[in-house]
C-alpha atoms as a PDB file:
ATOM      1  CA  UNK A   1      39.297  18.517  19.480  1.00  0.00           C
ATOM      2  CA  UNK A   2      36.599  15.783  19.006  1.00  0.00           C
ATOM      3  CA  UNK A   3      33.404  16.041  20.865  1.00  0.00           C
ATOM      4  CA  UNK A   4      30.597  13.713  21.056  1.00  0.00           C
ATOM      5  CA  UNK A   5      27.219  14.950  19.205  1.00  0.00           C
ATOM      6  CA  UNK A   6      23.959  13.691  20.053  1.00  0.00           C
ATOM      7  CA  UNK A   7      20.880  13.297  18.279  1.00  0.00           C
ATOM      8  CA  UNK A   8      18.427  14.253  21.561  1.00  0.00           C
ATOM      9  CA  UNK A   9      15.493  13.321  20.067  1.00  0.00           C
ATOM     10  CA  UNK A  10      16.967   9.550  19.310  1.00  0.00           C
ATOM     11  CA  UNK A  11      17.872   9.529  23.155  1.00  0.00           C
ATOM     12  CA  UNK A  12      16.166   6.855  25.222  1.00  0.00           C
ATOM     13  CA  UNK A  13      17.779   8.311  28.432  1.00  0.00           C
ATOM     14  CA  UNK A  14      19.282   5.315  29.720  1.00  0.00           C
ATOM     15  CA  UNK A  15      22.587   6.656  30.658  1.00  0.00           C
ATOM     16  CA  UNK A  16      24.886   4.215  29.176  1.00  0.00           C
ATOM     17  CA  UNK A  17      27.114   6.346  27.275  1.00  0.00           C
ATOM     18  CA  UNK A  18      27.544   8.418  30.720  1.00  0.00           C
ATOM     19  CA  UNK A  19      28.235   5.140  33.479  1.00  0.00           C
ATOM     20  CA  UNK A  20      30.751   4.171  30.122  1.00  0.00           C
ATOM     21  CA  UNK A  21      32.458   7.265  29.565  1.00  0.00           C
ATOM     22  CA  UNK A  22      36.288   6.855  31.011  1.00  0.00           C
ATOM     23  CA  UNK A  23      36.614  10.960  30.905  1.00  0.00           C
ATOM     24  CA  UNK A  24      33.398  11.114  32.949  1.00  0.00           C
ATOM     25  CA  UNK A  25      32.901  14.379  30.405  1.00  0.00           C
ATOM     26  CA  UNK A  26      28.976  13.207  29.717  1.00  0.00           C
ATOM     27  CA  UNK A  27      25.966  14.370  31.520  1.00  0.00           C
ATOM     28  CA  UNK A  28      21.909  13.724  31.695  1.00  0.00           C
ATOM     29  CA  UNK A  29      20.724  17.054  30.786  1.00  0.00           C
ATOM     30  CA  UNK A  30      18.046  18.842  32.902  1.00  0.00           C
ATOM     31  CA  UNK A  31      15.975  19.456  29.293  1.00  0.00           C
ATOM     32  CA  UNK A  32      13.557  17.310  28.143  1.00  0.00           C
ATOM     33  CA  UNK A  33      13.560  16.007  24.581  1.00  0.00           C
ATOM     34  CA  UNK A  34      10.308  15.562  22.250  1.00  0.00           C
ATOM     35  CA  UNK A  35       9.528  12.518  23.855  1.00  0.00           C
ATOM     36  CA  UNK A  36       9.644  13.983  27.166  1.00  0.00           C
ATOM     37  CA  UNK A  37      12.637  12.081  28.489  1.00  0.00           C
ATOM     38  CA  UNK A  38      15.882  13.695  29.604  1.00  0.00           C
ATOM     39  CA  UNK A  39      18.302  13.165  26.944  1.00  0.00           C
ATOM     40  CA  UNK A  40      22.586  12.470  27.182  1.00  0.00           C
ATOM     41  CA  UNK A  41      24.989  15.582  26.540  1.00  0.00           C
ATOM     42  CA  UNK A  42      28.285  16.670  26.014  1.00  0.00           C
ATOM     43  CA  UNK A  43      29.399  18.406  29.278  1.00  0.00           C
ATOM     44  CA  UNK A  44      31.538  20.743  26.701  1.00  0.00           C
ATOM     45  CA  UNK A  45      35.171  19.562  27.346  1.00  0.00           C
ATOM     46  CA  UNK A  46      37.132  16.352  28.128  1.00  0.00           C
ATOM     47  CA  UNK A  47      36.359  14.211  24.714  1.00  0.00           C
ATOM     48  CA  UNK A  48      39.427  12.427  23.421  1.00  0.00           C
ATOM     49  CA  UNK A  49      37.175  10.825  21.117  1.00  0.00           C
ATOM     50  CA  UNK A  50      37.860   7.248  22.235  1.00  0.00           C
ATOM     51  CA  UNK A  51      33.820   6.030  21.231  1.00  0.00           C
ATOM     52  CA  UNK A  52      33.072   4.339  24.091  1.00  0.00           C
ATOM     53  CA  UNK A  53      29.956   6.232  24.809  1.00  0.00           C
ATOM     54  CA  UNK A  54      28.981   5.459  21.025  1.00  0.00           C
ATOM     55  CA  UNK A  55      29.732   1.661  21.226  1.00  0.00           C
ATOM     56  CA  UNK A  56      27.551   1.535  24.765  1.00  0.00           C
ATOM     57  CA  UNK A  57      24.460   3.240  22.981  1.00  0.00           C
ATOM     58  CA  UNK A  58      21.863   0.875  22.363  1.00  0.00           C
ATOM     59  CA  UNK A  59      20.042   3.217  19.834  1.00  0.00           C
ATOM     60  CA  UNK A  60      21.791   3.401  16.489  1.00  0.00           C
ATOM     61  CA  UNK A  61      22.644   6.715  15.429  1.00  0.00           C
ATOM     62  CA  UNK A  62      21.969   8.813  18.997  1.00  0.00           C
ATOM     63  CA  UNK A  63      25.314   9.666  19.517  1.00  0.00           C
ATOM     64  CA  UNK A  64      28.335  10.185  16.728  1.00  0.00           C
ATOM     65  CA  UNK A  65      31.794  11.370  17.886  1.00  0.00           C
ATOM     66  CA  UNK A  66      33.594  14.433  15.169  1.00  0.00           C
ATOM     67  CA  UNK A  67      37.088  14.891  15.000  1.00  0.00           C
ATOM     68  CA  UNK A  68      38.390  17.678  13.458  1.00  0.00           C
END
């Protein structure tokens, strides 16, 4: 199953990737990162590994999507 991964510490917490997500399988986490923001996550299921969330992420290489 592909699942995206994120690079928390990259994460500006704007919440594009989540608004974009058609699956709605993408979540602001309650944890805060180094920077002291809270960072996007994988909810844990629902990825069909479309990219969206990637291609909406204005901070290159927070967010990479692995198929298997």
């Amino acid at each position: 199953m592909p699942k995206p991964v994120f690079e928390v510490d990259s994460c500006k917490g704007c919440g594009r990737c989540v608004s974009a997500c058609p699956r709605k399988c993408l979540e602001m986490k309650s944890e805060l990162n180094s920077a002291g923001i809270k960072p996007a996550g994988y909810k844990g299921e629902g990825c069909v590994g479309c990219g969206i969330c990637f291609y909406n992420c204005p901070e290159p290489y927070a967010i990479r999507v692995e198929k298997d």
